[in-house]
C-alpha atoms as a PDB file:
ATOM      1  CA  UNK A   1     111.136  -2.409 108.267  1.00  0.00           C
ATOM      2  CA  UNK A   2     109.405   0.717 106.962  1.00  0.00           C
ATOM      3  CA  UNK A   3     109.458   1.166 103.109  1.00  0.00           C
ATOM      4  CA  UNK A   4     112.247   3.043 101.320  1.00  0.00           C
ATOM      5  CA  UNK A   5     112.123   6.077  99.012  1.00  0.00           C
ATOM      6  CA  UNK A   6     113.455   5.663  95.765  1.00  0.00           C
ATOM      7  CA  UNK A   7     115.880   8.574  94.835  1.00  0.00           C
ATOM      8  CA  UNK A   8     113.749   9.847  92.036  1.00  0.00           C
ATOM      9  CA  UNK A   9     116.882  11.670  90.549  1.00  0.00           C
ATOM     10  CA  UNK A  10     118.780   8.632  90.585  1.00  0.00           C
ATOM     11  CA  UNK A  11     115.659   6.996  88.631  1.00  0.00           C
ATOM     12  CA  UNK A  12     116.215   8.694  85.936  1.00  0.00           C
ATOM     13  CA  UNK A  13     119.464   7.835  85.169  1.00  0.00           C
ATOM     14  CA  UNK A  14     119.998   4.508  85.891  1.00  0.00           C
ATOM     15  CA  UNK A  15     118.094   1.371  84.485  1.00  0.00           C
ATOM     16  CA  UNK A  16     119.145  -2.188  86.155  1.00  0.00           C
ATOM     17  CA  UNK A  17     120.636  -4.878  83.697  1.00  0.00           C
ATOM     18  CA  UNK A  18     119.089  -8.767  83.591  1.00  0.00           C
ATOM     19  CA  UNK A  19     122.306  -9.497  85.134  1.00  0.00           C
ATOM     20  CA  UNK A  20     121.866  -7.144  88.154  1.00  0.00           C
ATOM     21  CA  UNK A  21     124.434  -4.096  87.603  1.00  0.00           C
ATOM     22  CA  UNK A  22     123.263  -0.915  86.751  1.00  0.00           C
ATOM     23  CA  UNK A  23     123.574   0.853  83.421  1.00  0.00           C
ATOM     24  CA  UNK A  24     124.298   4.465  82.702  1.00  0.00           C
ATOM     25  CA  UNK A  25     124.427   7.279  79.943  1.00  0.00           C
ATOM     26  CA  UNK A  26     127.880   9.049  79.116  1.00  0.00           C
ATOM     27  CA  UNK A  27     128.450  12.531  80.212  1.00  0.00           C
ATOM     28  CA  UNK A  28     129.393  15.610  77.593  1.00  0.00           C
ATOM     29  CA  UNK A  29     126.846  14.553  74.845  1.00  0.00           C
ATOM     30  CA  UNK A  30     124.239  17.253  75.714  1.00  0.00           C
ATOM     31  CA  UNK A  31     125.478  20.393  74.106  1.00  0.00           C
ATOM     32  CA  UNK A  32     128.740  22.131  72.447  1.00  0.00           C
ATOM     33  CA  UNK A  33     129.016  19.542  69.773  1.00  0.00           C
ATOM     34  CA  UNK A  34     130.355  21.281  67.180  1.00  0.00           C
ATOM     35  CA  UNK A  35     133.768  21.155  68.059  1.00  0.00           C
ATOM     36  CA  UNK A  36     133.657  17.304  68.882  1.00  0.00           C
ATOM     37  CA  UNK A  37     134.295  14.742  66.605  1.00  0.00           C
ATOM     38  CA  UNK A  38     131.673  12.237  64.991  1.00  0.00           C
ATOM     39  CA  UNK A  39     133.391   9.315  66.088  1.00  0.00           C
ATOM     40  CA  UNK A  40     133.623  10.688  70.062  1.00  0.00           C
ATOM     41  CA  UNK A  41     130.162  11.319  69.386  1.00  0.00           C
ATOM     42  CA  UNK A  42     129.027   8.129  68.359  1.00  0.00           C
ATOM     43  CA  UNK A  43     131.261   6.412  71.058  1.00  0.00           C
ATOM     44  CA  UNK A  44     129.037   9.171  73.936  1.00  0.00           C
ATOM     45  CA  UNK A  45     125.984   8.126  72.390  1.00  0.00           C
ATOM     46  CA  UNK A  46     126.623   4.422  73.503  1.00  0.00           C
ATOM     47  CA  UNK A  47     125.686   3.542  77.001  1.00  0.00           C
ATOM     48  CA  UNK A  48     127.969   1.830  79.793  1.00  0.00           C
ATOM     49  CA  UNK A  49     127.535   0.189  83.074  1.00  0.00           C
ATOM     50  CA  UNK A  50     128.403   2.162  86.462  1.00  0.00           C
ATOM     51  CA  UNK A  51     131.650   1.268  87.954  1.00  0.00           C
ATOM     52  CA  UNK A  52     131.867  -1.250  90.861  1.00  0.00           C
ATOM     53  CA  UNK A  53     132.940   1.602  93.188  1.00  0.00           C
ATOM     54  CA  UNK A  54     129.576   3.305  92.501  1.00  0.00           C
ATOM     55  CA  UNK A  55     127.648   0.253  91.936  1.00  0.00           C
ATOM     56  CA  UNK A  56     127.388   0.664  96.012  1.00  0.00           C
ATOM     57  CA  UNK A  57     125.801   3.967  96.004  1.00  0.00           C
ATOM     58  CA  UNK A  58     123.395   3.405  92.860  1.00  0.00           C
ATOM     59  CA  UNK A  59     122.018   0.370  94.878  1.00  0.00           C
ATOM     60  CA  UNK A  60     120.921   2.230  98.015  1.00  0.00           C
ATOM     61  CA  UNK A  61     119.564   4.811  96.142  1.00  0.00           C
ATOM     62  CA  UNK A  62     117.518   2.299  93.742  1.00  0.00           C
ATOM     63  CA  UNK A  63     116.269  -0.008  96.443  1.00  0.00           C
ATOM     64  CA  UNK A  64     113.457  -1.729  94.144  1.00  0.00           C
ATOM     65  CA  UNK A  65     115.044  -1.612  91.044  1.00  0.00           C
END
């Protein structure tokens, strides 16, 4: 079987966990903060694990991770 590309995108977003799923960073932390509140903030700044649905998708793109 010929090797597979790692989607380099992908890469940079997801890291795998010791326990095999993938984790991910919340969305709408990057700008317009003013008008959010610290406590959403804090909760964005915390990271999460992908959903099974997309776990799927995150695998084929991450095939050595």
């Amino acid at each position: 079987m010929p090797k597979l590309k790692t989607h380099r995108g992908a890469a940079k977003r997801f890291r795998k966990t010791a326990s095999g799923k993938f984790k991910r960073a919340k969305a709408f932390k990057s700008h317009i903060l003013t008008k959010k509140a610290p406590g959403r903030k804090r909760g964005l700044a915390q990271g999460t694990s992908v959903s099974k649905a997309d776990t799927k998708g995150v695998r084929e793109m991450l095939p050595y991770a």
